[in-house]
C-alpha atoms as a PDB file:
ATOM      1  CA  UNK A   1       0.000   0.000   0.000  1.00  0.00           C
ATOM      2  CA  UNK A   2       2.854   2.462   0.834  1.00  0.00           C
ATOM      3  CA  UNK A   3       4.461   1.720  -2.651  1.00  0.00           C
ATOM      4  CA  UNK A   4       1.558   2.404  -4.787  1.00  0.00           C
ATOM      5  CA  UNK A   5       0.952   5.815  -2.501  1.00  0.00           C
ATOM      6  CA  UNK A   6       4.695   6.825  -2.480  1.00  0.00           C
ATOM      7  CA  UNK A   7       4.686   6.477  -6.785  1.00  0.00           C
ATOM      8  CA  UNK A   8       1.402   8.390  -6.879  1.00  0.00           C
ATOM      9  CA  UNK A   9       2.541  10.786  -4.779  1.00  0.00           C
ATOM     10  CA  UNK A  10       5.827  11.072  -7.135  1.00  0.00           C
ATOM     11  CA  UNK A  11       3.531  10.795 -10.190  1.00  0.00           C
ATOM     12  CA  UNK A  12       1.516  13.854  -8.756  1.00  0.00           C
ATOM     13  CA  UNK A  13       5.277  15.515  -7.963  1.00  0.00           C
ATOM     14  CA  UNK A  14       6.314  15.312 -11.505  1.00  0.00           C
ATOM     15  CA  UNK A  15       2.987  16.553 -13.186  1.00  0.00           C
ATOM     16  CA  UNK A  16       2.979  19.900 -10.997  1.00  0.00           C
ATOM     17  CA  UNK A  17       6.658  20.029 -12.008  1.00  0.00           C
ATOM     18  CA  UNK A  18       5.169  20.097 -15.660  1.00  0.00           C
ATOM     19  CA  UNK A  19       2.397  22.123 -15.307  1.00  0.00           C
ATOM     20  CA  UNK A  20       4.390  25.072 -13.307  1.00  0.00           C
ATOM     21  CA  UNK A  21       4.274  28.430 -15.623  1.00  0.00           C
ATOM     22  CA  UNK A  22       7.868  28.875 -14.334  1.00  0.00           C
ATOM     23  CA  UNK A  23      10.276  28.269 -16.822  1.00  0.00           C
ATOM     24  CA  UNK A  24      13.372  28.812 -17.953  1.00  0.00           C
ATOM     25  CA  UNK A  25      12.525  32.164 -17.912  1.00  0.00           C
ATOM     26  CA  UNK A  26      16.039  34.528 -18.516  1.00  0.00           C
ATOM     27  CA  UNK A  27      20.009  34.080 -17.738  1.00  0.00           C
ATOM     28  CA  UNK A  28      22.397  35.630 -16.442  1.00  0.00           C
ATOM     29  CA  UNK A  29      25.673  35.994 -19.036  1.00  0.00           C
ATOM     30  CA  UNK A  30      29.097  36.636 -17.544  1.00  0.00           C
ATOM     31  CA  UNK A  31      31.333  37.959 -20.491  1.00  0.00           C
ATOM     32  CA  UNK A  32      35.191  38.762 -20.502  1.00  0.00           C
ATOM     33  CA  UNK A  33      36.832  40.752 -23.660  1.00  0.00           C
ATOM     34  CA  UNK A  34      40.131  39.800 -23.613  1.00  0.00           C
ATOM     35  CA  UNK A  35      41.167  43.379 -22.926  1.00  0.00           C
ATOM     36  CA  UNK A  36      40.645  43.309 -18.898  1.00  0.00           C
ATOM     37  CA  UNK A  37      36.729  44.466 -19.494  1.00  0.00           C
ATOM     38  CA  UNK A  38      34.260  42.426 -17.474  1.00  0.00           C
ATOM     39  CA  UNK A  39      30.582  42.787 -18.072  1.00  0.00           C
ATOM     40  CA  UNK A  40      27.214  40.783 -16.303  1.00  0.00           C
ATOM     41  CA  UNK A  41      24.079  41.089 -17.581  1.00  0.00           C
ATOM     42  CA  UNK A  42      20.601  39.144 -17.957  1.00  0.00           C
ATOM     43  CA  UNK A  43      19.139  37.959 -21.091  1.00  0.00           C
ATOM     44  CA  UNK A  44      15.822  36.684 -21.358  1.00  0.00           C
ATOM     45  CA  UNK A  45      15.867  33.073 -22.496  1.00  0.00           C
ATOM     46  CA  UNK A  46      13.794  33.835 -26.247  1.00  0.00           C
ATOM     47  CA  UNK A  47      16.801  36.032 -26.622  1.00  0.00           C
ATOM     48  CA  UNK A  48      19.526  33.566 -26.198  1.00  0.00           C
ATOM     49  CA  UNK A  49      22.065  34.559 -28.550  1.00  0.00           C
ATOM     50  CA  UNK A  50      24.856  37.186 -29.199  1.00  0.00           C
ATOM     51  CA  UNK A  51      22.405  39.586 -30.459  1.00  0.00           C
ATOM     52  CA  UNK A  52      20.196  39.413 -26.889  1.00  0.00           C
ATOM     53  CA  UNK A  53      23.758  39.927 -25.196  1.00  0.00           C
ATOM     54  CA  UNK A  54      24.650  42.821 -27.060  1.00  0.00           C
ATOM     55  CA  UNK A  55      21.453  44.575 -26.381  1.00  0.00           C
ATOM     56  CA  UNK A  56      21.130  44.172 -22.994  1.00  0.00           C
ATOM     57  CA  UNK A  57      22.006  46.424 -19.760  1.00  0.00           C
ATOM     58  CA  UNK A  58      24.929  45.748 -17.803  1.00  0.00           C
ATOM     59  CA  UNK A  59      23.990  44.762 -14.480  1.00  0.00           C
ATOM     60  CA  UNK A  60      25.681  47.775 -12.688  1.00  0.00           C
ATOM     61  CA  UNK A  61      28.588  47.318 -10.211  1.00  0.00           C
ATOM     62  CA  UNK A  62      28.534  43.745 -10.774  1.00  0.00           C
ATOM     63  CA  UNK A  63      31.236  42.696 -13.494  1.00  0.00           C
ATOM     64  CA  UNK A  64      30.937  39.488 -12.778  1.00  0.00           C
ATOM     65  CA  UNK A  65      28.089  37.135 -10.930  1.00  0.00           C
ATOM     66  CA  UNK A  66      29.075  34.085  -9.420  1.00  0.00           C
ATOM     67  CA  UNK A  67      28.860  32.286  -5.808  1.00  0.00           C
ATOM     68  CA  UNK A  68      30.745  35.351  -4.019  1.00  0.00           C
ATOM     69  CA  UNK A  69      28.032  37.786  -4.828  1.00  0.00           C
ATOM     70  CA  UNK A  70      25.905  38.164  -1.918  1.00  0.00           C
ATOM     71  CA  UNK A  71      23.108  40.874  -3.698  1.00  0.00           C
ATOM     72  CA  UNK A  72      23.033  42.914  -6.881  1.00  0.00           C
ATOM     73  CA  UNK A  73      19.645  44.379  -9.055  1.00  0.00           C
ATOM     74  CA  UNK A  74      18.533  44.361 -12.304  1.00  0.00           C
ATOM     75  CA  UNK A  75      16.550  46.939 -14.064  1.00  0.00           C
ATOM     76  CA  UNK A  76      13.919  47.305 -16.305  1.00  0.00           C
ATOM     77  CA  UNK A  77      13.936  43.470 -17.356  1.00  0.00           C
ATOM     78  CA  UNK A  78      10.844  42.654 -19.399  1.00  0.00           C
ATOM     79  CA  UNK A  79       9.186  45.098 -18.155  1.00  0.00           C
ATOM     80  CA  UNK A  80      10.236  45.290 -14.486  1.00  0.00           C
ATOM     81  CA  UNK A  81      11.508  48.302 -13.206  1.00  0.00           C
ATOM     82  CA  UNK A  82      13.554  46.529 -10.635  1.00  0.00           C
ATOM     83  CA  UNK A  83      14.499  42.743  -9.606  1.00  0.00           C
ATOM     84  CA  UNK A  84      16.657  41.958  -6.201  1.00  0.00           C
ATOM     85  CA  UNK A  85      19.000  39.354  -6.381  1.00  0.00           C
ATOM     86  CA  UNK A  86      19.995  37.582  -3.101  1.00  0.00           C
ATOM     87  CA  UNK A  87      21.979  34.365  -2.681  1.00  0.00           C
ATOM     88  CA  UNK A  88      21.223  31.240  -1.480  1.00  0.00           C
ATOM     89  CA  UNK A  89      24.043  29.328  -1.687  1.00  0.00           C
ATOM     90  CA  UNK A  90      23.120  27.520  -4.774  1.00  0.00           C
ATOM     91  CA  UNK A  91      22.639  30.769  -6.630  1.00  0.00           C
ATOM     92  CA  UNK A  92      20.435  33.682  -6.371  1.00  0.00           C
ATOM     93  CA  UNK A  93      16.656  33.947  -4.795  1.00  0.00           C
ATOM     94  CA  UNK A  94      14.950  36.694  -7.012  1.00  0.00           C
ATOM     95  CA  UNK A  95      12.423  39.347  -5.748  1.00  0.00           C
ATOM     96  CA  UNK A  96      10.493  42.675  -6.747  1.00  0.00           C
ATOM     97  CA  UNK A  97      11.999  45.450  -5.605  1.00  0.00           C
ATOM     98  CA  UNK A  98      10.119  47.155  -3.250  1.00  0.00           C
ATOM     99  CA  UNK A  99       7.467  44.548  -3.790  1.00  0.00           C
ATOM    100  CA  UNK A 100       5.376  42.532  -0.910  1.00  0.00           C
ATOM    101  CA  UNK A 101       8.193  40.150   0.046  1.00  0.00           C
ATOM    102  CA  UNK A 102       7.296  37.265  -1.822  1.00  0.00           C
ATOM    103  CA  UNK A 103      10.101  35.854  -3.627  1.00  0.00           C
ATOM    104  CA  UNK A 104       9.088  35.260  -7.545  1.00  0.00           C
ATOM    105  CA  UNK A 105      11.800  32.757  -8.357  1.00  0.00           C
ATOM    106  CA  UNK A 106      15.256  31.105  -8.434  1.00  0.00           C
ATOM    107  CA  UNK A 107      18.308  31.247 -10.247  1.00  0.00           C
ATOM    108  CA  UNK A 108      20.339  28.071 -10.621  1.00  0.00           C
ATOM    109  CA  UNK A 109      23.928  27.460 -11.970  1.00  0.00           C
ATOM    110  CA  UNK A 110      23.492  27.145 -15.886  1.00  0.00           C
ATOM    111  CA  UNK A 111      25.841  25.402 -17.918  1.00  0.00           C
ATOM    112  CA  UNK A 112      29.040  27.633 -17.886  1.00  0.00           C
ATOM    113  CA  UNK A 113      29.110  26.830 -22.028  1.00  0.00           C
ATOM    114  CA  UNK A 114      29.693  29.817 -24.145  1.00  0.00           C
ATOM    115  CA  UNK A 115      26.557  30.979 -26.335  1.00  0.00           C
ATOM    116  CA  UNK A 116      28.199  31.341 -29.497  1.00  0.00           C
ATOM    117  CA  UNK A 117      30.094  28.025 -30.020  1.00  0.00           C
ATOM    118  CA  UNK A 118      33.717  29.385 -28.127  1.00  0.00           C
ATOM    119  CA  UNK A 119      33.800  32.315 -30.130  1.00  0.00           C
ATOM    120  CA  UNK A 120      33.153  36.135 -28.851  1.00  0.00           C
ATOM    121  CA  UNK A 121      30.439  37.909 -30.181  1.00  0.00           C
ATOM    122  CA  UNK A 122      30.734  40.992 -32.644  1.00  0.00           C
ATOM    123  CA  UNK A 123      31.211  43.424 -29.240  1.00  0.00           C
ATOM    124  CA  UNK A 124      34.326  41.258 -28.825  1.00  0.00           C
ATOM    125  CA  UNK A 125      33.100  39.832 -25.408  1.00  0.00           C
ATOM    126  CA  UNK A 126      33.123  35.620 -24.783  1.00  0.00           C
ATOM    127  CA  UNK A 127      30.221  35.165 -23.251  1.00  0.00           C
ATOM    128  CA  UNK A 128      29.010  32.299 -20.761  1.00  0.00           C
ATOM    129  CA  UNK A 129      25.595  31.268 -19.495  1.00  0.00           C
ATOM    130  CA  UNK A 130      26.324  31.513 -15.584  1.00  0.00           C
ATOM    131  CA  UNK A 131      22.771  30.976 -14.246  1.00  0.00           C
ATOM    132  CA  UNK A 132      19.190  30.571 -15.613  1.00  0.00           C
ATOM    133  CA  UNK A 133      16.396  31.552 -13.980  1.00  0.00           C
ATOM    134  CA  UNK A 134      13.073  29.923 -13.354  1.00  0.00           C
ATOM    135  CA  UNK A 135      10.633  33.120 -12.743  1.00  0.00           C
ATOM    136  CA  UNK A 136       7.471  34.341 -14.603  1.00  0.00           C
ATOM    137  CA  UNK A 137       8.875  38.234 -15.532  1.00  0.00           C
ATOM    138  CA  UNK A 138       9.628  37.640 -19.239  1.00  0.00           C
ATOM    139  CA  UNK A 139       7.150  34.884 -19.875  1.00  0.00           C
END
């Protein structure tokens, strides 16, 4: 009896797994230039390529996210004036600025893989996929 409850209950797991509207929703590029420049900024995932990089904000006075980066923002993201960043020790917790609290998703380690096949995009940067994150602000 405990077997047949314990898959249903995983069956049940998986399907609201499915059927969450959270998905991978935008990432968060780290790109180097080869010149000493530094640059961090979040793409949302339907503009995963160079072209998304190019175009969007640097996150300011944040060159680089990765585990040792205890808060930074992000504004005007799909339409958000402002998104918190905190970190939870597996990567970031993400929240509304001045909002009610509630935090509105995750950001997990992505793959670390370049987005343009090893080679830097036409603003010279190398660019890596350092986190994705599972929210619902550019869905």
């Amino acid at each position: 009896m405990f077997a047949s409850a314990s898959k249903a209950i995983s069956a049940l797991a998986v399907l609201a797994a499915v059927a969450t509207p959270a998905l991978a929703d935008f990432h968060i590029f780290n790109g180097a230039n080869g010149s000493g420049g530094f640059a961090a900024k979040t793409v949302p995932s339907n503009q995963y390529s160079c072209s998304g990089w190019e175009s969007a904000p640097v996150i300011d006075g944040t060159p680089d996210v990765d585990s040792g980066v205890s808060f930074f923002d992000v504004r005007n993201l799909c339409g958000v004036s402002q998104l918190n960043f905190y970190n939870n020790g597996n990567g970031f917790d993400v929240y509304i600025n001045n909002g009610d609290g509630s935090k509105i998703g995750t950001c997990g380690p992505g793959n670390g893989g370049s987005i343009n096949g090893d080679q830097p995009c036409s603003d010279g940067y190398a660019v890596f996929d350092e986190y994705i994150c599972l929210t619902y602000v550019c869905s």
